[in-house]
Protein backbone atom coordinates (compact mmCIF):
# COMPACT_ATOMS: atom_id res chain seq x y z
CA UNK A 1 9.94 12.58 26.51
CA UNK A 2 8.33 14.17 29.13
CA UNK A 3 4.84 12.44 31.25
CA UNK A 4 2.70 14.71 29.41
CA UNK A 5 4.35 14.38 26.05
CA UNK A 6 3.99 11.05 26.16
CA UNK A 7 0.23 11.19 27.17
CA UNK A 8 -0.39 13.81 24.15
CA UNK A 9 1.16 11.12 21.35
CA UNK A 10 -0.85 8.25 22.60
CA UNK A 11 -3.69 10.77 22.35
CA UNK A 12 -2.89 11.33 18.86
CA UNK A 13 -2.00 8.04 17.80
CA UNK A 14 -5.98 6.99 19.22
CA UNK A 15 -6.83 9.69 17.26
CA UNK A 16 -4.86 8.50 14.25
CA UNK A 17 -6.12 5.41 14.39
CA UNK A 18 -10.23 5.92 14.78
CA UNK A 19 -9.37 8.30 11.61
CA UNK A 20 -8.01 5.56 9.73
CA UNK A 21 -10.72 3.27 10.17
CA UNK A 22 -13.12 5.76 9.05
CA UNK A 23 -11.79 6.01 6.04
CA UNK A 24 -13.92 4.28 2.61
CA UNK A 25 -11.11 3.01 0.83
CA UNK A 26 -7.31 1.18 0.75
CA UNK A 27 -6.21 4.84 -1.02
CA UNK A 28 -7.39 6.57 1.42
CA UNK A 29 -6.82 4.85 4.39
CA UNK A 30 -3.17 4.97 2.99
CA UNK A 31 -2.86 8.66 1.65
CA UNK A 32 -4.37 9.39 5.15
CA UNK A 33 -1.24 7.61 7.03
CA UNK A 34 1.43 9.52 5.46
CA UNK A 35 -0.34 12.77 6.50
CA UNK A 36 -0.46 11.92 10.25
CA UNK A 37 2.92 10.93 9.50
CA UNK A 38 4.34 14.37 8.41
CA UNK A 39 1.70 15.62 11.46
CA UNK A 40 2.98 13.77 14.53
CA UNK A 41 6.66 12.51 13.89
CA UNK A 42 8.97 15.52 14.82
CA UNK A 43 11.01 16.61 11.78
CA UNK A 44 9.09 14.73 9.39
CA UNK A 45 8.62 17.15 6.05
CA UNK A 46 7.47 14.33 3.93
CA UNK A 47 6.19 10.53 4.10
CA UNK A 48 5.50 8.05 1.91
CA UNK A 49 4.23 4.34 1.20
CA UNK A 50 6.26 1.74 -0.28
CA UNK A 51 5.73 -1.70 -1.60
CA UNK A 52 7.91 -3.90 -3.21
CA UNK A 53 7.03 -6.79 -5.12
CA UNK A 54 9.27 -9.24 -7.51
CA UNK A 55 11.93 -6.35 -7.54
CA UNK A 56 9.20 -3.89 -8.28
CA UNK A 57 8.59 -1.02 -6.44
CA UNK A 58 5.33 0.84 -6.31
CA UNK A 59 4.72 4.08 -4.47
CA UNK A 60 1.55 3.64 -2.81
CA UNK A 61 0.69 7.00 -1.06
CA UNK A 62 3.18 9.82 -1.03
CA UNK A 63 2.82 13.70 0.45
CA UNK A 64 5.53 15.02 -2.42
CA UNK A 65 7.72 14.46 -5.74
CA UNK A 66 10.53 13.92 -3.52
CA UNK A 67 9.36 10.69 -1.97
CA UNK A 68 8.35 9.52 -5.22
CA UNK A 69 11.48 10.52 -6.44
CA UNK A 70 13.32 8.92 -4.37
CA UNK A 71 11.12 5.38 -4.23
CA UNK A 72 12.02 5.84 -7.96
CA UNK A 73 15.53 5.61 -7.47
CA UNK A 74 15.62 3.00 -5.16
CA UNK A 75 13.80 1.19 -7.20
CA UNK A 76 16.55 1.98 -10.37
CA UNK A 77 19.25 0.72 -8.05
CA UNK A 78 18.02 -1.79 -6.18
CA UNK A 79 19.37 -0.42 -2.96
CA UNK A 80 17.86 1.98 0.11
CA UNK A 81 16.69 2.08 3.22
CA UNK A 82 13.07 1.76 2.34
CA UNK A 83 13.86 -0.48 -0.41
CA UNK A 84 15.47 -3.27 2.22
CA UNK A 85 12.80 -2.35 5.08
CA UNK A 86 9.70 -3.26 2.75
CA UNK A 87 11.85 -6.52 1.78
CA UNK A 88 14.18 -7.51 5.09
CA UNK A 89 12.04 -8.51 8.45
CA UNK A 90 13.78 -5.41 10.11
CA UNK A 91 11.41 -3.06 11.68
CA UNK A 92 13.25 0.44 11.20
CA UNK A 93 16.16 2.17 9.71
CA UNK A 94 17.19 5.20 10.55
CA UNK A 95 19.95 7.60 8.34
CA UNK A 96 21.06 9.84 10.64
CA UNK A 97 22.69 12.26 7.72
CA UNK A 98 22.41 11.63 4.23
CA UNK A 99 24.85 14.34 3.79
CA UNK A 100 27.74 11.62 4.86
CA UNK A 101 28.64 9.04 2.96
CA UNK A 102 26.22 5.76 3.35
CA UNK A 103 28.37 2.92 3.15
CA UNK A 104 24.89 0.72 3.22
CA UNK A 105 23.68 2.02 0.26
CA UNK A 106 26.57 3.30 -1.94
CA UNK A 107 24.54 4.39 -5.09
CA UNK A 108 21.49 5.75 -3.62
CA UNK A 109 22.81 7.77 -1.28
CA UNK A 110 24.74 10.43 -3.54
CA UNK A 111 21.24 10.43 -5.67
CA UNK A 112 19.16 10.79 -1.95
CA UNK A 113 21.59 13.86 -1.42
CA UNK A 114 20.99 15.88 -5.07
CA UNK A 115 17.35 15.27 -4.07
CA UNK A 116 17.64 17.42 -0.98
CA UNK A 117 17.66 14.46 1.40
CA UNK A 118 18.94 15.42 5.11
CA UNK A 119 17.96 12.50 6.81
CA UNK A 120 15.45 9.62 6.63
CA UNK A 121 13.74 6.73 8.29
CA UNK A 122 12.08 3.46 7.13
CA UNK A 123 9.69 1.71 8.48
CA UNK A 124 8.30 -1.84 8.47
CA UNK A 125 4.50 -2.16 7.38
CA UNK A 126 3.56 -5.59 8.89
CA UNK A 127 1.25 -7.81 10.82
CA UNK A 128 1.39 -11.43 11.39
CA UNK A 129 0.08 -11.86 8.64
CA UNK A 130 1.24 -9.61 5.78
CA UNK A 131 4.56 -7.90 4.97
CA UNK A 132 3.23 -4.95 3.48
CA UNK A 133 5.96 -2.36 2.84
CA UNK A 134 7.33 0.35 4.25
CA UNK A 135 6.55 3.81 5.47
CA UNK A 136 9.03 6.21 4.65
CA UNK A 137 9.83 9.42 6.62
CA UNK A 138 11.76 12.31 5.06
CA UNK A 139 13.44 15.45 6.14
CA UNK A 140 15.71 18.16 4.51
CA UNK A 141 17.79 18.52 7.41
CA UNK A 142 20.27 16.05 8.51
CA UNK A 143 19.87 15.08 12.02
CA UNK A 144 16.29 16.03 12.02
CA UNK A 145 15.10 12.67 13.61
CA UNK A 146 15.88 11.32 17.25
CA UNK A 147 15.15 8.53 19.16
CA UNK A 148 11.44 9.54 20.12
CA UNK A 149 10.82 10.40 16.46
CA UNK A 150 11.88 6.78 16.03
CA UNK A 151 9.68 5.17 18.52
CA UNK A 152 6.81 7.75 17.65
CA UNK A 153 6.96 6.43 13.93
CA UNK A 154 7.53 2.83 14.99
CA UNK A 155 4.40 3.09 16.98
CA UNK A 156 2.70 4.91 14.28
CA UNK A 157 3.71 2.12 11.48
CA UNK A 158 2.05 -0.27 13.42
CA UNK A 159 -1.22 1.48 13.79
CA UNK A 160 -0.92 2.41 10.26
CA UNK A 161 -0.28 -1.98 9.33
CA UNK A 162 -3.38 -2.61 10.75
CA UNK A 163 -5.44 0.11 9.46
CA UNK A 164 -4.06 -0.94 6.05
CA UNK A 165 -4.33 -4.94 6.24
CA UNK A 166 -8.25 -4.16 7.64
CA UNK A 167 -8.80 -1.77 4.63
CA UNK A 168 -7.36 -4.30 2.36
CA UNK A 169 -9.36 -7.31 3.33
CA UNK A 170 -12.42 -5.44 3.57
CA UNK A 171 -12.24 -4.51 -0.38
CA UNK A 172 -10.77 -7.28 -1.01
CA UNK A 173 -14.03 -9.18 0.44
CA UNK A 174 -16.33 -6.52 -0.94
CA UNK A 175 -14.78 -7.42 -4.72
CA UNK A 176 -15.00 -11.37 -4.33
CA UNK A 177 -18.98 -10.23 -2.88
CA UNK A 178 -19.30 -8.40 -6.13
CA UNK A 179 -18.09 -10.74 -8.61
CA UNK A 180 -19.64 -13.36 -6.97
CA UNK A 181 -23.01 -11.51 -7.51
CA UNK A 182 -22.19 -10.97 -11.23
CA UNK A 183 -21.19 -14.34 -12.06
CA UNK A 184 -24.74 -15.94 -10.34
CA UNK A 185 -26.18 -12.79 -12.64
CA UNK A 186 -24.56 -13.77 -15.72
CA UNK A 187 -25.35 -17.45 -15.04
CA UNK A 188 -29.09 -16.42 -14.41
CA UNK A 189 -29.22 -15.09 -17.95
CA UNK A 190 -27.34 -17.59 -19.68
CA UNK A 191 -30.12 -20.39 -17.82
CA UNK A 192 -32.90 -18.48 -18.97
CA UNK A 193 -31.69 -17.91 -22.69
CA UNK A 194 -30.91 -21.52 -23.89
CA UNK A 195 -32.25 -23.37 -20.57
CA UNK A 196 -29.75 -24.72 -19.04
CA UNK A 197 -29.12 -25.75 -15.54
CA UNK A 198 -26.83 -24.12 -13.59
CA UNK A 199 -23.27 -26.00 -14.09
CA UNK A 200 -24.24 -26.25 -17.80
CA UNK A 201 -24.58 -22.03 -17.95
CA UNK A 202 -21.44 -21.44 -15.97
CA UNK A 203 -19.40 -23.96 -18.53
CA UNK A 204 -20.72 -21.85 -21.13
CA UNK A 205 -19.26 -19.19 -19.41
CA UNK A 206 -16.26 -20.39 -18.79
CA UNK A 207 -15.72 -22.21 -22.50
CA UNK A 208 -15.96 -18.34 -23.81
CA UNK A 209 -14.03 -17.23 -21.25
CA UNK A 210 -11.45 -20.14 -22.78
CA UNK A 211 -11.91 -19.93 -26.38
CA UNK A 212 -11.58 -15.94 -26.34
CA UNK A 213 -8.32 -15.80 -24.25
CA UNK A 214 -10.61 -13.22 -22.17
CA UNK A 215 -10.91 -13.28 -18.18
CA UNK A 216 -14.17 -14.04 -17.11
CA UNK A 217 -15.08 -11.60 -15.26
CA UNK A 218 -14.15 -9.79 -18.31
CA UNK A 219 -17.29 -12.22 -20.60
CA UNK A 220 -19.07 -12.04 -17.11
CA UNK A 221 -19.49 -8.44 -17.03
CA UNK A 222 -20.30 -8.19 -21.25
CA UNK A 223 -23.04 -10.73 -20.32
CA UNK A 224 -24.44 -8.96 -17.52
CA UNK A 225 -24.37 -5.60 -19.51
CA UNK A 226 -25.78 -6.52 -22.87
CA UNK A 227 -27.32 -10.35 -22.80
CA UNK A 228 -25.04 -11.02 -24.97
CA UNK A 229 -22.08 -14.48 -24.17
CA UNK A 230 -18.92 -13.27 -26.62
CA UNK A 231 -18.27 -15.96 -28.99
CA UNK A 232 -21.61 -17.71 -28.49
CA UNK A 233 -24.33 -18.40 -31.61
């Protein structure tokens, strides 16, 4: 790449990532990603978000059927190069033409192919602290990606990791803020209906909680909206 080329992607990528912090939620701090991924990696047509988790995979953000398609299989056979680079430590993998055969990844290939597949990168979602899956860049074209559309994603994927482990803590903080507030509600109420202290109220809770095979945020949240502690007389 040329001086100014170079200049004009780390513009973008700033860009990128002020946009990504903006954003209210984990969904769409993550369906925002694969959309400056099909914007700023040359010959991307479509992106997606992978994670995998006890053999699972989930398709977190996607910009078409294809890359859910496709997650789909990998998922089915256990094989693919987003499959292993949301699993393996390896930060990218690159298929230069699906169109050839893939020794790597035997089965999915052939099913990448019928798909319209040309060629495809994956990408390792991480930070020191989280593995958490893999970007996935499609095109229809074989060939379509080259070494700066490698290093342009690469640098991309890690803007997008942090974005995505900050958007993640953040609701996952806002939810433990939440519950905590319900539970000291539904503690309040219990207190003030049979007077109790509070380690007596939040037993009570809990002991419903037990006897009704029920979470408790589940008996929490029944308490808080109607008074009423399931189970209780």
């Amino acid at each position: 790449m040329t001086g100014e080329e170079v200049e004009e992607y780390a513009k973008n990528l700033a860009q990128m990532a002020r946009d990504l912090l903006a954003q209210d939620s984990v969904q769409k701090t993550l369906d925002r990603i694969v959309e400056h991924a099909v914007s700023l990696i040359d010959g991307c047509e479509a992106a997606g978000i992978m994670a995998v988790q006890n053999g699972s995979i989930q398709t977190l953000a996607a910009t078409s059927d294809v890359v859910r398609a496709s997650d789909r299989i990998q998922g089915d056979v256990g094989e693919g190069p987003c499959f292993d680079a949301a699993r393996v430590p390896q930060e990218v993998y690159r298929i230069a033409d699906m169109t050839e055969t893939v020794e790597r990844w035997p089965r999915y290939a052939p099913e990448a192919r019928k798909l319209g597949v040309g060629s495809m990168m994956g990408f390792l979602l991480y930070t020191e602290e989280d593995n958490l899956g893999a970007l996935d860049i499609y095109s229809s074209r074989p060939n379509a990606f080259s070494k700066a559309s490698e290093d342009i994603g690469w640098m991309l994927a890690s803007h997008a990791a942090v974005a995505f482990s900050s958007a993640r803590t953040h609701a996952q903080l806002h939810a433990a803020m939440e519950s905590r507030h319900s539970i000291g509600e539904a503690i309040g109420i219990v207190m003030e209906r049979y007077k109790l202290d509070e380690d007596q109220a939040f037993a009570v809770l809990r002991k419903s909680s037990q006897d009704r095979n029920v979470k408790l945020r589940e008996i929490v949240r029944t308490v808080t909206e109607t008074g009423e502690i399931p189970g209780a007389r």
